[in-house]
Protein backbone atom coordinates (compact mmCIF):
# COMPACT_ATOMS: atom_id res chain seq x y z
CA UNK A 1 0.00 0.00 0.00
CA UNK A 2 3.04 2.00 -0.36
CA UNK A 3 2.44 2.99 3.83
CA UNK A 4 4.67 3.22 6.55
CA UNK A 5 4.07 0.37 9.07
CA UNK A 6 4.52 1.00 12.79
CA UNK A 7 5.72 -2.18 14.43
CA UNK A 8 6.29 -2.97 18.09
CA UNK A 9 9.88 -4.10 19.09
CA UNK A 10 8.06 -7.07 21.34
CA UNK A 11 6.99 -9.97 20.01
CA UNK A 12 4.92 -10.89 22.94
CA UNK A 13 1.66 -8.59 22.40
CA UNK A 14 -0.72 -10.58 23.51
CA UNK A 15 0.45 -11.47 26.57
CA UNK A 16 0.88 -7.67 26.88
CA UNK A 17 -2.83 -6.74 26.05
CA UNK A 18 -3.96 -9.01 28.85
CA UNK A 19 -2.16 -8.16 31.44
CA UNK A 20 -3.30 -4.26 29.91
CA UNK A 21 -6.76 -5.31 30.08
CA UNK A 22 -6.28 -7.08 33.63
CA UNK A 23 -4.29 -4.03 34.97
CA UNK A 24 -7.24 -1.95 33.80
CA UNK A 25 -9.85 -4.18 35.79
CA UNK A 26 -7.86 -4.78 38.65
CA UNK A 27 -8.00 -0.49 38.75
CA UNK A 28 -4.24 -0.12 38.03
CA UNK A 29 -5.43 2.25 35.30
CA UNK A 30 -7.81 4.67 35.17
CA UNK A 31 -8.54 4.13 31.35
CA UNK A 32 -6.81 2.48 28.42
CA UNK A 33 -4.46 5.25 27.34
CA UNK A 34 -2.95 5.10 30.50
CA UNK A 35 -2.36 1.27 30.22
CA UNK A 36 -0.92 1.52 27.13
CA UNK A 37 1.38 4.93 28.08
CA UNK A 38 2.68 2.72 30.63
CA UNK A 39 2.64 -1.06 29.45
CA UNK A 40 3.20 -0.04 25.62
CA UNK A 41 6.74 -1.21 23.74
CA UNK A 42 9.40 0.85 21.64
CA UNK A 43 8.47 1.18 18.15
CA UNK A 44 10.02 0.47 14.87
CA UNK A 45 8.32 2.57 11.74
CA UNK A 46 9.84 1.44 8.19
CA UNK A 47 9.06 3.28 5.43
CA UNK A 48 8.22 1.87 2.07
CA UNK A 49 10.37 1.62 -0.47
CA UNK A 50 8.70 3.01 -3.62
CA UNK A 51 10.07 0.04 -6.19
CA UNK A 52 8.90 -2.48 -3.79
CA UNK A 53 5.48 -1.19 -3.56
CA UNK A 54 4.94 -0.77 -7.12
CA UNK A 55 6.37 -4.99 -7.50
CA UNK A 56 3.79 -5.97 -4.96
CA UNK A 57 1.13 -4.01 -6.53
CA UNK A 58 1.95 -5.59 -10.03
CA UNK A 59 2.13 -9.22 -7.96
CA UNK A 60 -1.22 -8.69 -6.14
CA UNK A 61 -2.90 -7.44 -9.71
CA UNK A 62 -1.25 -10.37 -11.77
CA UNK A 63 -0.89 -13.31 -9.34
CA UNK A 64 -3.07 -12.93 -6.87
CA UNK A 65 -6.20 -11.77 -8.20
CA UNK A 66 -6.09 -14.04 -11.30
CA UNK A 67 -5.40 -17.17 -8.56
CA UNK A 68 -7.68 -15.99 -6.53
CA UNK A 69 -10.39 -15.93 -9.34
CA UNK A 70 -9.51 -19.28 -10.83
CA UNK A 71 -9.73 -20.41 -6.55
CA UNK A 72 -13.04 -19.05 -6.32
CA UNK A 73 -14.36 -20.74 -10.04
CA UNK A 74 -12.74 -24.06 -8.66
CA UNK A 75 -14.60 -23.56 -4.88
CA UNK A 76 -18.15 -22.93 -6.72
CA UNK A 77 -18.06 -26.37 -8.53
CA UNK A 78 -17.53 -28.43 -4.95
CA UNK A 79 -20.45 -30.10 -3.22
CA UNK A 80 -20.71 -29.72 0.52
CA UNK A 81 -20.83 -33.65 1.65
């Protein structure tokens, strides 16, 4: 899409949005933005590379979307047993 992407440094984010969501019912938090102001990782943005987008976007409109076509002809002929 040609977008930065904002990704967390932790790979362990949903272990993290629990214990968010349990600090926030236990009333360690006052409201969500707090949680996440304290619990929240670093950040990583990477920006997109212009010639990468525009090979993904010629992928996604020439493999994909034909596949996925040809998938969905394929899907429509199969009987439920």
């Amino acid at each position: 899409m040609g977008l930065p992407v904002v990704r967390p440094l932790s790979e362990e984010l949903s272990a993290r949005g629990a214990g968010m969501v349990a600090a926030l019912g236990a009333g360690i938090f006052h409201n969500v933005q707090e949680a996440v102001e304290s619990m929240a990782s670093e950040t990583k943005t990477v920006q997109p590379v212009p010639a990468d987008a525009e090979h993904y976007v010629h992928l996604y409109r020439e493999v994909y979307l034909p596949g996925l076509a040809s998938c969905h002809k394929i899907s429509a002929t199969l009987r439920a047993s």
